[in-house]
Each structure stands twice: as structure tokens, then as C-alpha cells.
C-alpha atoms as a PDB file:
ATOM      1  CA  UNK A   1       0.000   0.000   0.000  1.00  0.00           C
ATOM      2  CA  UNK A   2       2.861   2.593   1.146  1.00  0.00           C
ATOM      3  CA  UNK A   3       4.920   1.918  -2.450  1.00  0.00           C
ATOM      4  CA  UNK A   4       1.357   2.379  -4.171  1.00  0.00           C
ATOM      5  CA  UNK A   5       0.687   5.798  -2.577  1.00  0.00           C
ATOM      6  CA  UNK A   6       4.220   6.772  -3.000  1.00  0.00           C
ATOM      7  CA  UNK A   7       3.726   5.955  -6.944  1.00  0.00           C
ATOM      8  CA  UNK A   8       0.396   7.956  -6.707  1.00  0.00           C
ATOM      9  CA  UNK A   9       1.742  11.024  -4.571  1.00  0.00           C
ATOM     10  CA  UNK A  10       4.365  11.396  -7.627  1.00  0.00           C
ATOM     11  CA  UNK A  11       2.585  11.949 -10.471  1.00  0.00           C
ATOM     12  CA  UNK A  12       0.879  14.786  -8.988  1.00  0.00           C
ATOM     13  CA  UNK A  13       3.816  16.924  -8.787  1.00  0.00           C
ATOM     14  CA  UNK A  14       1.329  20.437  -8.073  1.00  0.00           C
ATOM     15  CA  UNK A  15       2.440  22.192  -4.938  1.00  0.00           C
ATOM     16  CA  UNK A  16       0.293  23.068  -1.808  1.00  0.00           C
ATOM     17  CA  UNK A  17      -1.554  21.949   0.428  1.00  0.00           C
ATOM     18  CA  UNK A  18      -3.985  18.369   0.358  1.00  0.00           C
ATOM     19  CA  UNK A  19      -6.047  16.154   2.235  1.00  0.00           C
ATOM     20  CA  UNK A  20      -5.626  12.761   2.346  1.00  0.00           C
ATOM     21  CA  UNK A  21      -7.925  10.045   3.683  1.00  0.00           C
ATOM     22  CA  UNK A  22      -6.206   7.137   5.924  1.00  0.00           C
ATOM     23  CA  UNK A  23      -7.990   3.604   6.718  1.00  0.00           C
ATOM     24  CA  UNK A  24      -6.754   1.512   8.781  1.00  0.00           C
ATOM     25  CA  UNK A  25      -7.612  -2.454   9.918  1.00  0.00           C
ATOM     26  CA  UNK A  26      -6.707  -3.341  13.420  1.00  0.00           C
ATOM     27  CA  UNK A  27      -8.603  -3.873  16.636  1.00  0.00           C
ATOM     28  CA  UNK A  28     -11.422  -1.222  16.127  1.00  0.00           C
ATOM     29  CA  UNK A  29     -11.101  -0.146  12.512  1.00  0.00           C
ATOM     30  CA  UNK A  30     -11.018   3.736  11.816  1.00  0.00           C
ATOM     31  CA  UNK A  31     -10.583   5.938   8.949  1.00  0.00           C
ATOM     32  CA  UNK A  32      -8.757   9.399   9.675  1.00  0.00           C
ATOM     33  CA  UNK A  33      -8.773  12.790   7.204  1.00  0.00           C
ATOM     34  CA  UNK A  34      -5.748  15.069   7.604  1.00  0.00           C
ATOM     35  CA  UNK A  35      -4.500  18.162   6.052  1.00  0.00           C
ATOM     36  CA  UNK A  36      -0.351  18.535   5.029  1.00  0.00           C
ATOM     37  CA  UNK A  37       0.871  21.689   3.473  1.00  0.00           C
ATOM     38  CA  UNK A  38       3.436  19.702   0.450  1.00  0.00           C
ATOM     39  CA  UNK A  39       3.971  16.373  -0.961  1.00  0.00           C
ATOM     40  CA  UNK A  40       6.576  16.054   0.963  1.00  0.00           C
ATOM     41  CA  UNK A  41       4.305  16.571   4.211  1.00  0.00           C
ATOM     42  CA  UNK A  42       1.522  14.246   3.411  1.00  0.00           C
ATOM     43  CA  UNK A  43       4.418  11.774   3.114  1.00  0.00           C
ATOM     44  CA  UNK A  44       5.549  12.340   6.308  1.00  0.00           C
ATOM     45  CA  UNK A  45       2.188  12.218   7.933  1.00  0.00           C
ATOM     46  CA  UNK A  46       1.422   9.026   6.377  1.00  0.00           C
ATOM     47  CA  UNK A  47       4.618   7.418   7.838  1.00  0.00           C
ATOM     48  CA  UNK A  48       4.030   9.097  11.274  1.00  0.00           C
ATOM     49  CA  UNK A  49       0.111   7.892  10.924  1.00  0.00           C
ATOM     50  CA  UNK A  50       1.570   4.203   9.866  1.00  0.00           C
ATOM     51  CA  UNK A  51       4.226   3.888  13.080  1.00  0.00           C
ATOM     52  CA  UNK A  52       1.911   5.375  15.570  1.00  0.00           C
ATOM     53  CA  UNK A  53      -0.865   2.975  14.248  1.00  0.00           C
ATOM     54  CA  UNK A  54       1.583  -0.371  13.822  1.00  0.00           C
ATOM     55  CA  UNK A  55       2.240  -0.583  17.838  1.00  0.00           C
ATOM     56  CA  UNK A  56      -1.317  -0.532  18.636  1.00  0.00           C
ATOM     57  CA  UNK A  57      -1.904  -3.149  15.625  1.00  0.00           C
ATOM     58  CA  UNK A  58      -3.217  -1.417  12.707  1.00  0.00           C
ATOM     59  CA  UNK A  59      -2.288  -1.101   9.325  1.00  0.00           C
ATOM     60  CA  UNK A  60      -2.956   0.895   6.656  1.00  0.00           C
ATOM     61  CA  UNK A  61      -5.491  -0.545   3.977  1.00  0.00           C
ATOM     62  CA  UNK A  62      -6.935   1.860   1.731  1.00  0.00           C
ATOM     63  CA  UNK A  63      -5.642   5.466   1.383  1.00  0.00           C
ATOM     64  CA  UNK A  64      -5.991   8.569  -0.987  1.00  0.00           C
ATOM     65  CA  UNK A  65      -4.719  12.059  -1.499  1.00  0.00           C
ATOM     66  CA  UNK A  66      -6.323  15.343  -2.508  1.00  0.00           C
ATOM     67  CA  UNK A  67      -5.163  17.612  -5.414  1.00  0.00           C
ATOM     68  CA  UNK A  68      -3.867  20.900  -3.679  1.00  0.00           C
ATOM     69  CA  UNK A  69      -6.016  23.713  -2.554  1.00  0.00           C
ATOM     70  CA  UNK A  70      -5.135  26.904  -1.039  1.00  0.00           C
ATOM     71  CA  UNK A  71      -8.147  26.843   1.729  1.00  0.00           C
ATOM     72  CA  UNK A  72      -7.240  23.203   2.534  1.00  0.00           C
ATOM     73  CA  UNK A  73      -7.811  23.913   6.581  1.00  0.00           C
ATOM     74  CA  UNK A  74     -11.413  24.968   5.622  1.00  0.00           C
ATOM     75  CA  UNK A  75     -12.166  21.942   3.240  1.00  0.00           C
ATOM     76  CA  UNK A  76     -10.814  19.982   6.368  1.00  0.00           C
ATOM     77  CA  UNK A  77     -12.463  21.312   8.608  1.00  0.00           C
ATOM     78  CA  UNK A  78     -15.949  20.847   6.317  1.00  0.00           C
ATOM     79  CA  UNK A  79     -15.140  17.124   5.269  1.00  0.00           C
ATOM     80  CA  UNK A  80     -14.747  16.306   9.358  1.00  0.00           C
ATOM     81  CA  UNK A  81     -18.212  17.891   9.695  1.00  0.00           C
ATOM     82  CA  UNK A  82     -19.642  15.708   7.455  1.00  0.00           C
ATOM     83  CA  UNK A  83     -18.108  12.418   8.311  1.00  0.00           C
ATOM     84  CA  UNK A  84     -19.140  13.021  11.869  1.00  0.00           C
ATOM     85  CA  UNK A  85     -22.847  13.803  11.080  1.00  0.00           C
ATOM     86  CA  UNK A  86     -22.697   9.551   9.406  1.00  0.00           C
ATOM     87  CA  UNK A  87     -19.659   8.127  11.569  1.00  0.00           C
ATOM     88  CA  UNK A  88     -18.745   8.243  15.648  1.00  0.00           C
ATOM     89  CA  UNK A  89     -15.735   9.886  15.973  1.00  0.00           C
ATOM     90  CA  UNK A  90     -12.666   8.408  18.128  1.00  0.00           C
ATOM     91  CA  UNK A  91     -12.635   9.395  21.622  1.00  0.00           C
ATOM     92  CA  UNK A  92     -10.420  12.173  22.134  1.00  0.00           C
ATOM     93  CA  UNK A  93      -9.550  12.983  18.148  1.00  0.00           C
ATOM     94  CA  UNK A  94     -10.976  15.208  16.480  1.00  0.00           C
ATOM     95  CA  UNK A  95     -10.096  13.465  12.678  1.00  0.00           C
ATOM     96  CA  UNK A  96     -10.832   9.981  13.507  1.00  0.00           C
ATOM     97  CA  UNK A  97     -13.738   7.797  12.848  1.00  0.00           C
ATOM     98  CA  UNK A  98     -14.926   4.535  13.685  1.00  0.00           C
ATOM     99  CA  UNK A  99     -15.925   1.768  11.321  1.00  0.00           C
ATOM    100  CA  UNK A 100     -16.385   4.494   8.976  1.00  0.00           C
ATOM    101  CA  UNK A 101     -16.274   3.741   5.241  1.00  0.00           C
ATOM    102  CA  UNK A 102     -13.807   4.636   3.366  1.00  0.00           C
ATOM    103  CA  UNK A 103     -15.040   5.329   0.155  1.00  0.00           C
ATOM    104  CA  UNK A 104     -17.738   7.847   2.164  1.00  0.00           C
ATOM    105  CA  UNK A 105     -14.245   9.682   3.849  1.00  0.00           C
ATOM    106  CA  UNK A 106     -12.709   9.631   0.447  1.00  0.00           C
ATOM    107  CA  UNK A 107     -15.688  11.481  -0.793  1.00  0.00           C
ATOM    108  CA  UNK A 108     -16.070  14.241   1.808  1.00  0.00           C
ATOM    109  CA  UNK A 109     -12.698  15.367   0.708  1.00  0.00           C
ATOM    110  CA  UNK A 110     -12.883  15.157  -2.280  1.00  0.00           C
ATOM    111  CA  UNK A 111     -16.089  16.889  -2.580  1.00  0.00           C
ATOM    112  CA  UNK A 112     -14.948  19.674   0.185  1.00  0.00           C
ATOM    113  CA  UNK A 113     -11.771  20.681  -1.793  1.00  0.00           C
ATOM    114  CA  UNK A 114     -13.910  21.061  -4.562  1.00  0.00           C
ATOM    115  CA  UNK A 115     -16.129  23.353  -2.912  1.00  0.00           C
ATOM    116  CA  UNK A 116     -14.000  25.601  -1.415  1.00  0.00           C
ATOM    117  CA  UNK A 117     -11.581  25.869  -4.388  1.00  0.00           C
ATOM    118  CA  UNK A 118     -11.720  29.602  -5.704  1.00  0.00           C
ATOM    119  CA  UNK A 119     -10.307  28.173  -9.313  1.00  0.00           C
ATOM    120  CA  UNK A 120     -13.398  25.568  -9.447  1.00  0.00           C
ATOM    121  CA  UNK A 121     -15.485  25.284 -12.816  1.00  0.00           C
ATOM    122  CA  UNK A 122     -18.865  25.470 -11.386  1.00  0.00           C
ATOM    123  CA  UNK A 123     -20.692  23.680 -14.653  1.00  0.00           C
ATOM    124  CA  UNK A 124     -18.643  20.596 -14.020  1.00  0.00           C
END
């Protein structure tokens, strides 16, 4: 899965900032959206995401990355609204959900940077 993303995260070479969409198999599955401001970033966050997770006995499944958006805190910030109106959040996280679907996570993103992206082609 981690070479996959890595193959994904390069052929989107645009800079800024993205959200990506983590889920995870383990004792009490969870899917998590994040924010990172670079490639580079989300990279990082993935492999700080996958270390934390792998001593409590998860592992990454499923995961997907955002194009870049410059209000990427407020499409964030929106796509965590949503999931949490569908999915129980983690206790004490604020970007964690519990046997959440993925595909539904992936969505909220994706649909959230679309919305707040001031370049958008609103007859799409």
C-alpha cells in the first residue's frame, strides 16, 4: 500500500496543500482525514500515521490524497463535519472515525476541496 501511494503522490507533482484520507484495519477499525501543506508533508504524515498505528496493531489498507487547494484547513475542517454527522468519531480525536467507510471519507474530501476551491469550474 505505502509503495502504491508513493507511486500515486508522484505523479501529482502540483504544490500546496492536500487532504488525504487514511484507513486503517486493526482492533477497532477507523478511517482518519488530515490536512499537510506539500507532498513532501503528506508523506511524512502518512509514515508518522503508519508507526503510531503499527504498535497498537493497525495497518494501513486503503488510502488517498487530494489535489492541492489553497483553503485546505477549511475543506478539512468541512469534510470532518460531514463524516461526523454519518460516523462516531474516536474518543479524544478530532479526525478519527470509527468503522467508517472509506469510500464515504474519500468522498467528503474530495467533494470539500472542490467546494472551497476559488479556481473551481462550477458547470462541471
Amino acid at each position: 500500500m505505502r509503495n502504491h501511494l508513493a507511486d500515486e503522490l508522484l505523479i501529482g507533482r502540483a504544490t500546496g496543500e492536500r487532504l488525504y484520507v487514511l484507513e486503517f484495519a486493526g482492533p477497532a477499525p477507523r478511517v482518519k482525514i488530515g490536512r499537510a501543506q506539500s507532498l513532501a508533508r503528506v508523506k511524512a504524515r502518512i509514515d508518522e500515521h503508519l508507526r503510531e498505528k503499527a504498535k497498537h496493531g493497525y495497518g494501513l489498507v486503503n488510502a488517498c490524497v487530494t489535489k492541492p487547494i489553497p483553503h485546505a484547513a477549511a475543506a478539512e475542517a468541512a469534510a470532518l463535519v460531514w463524516m461526523g454527522y454519518a460516523f462516531a468519531r474516536i474518543p479524544h480525536s478530532r479526525e478519527e472515525f470509527a468503522v467508517a467507510d472509506f469510500h464515504i471519507a474519500a468522498a467528503c474530501a474530495e467533494m470539500n476541496v472542490w467546494k472551497h476551491d476559488p479556481n473551481r469550474d462550477d458547470d462541471l
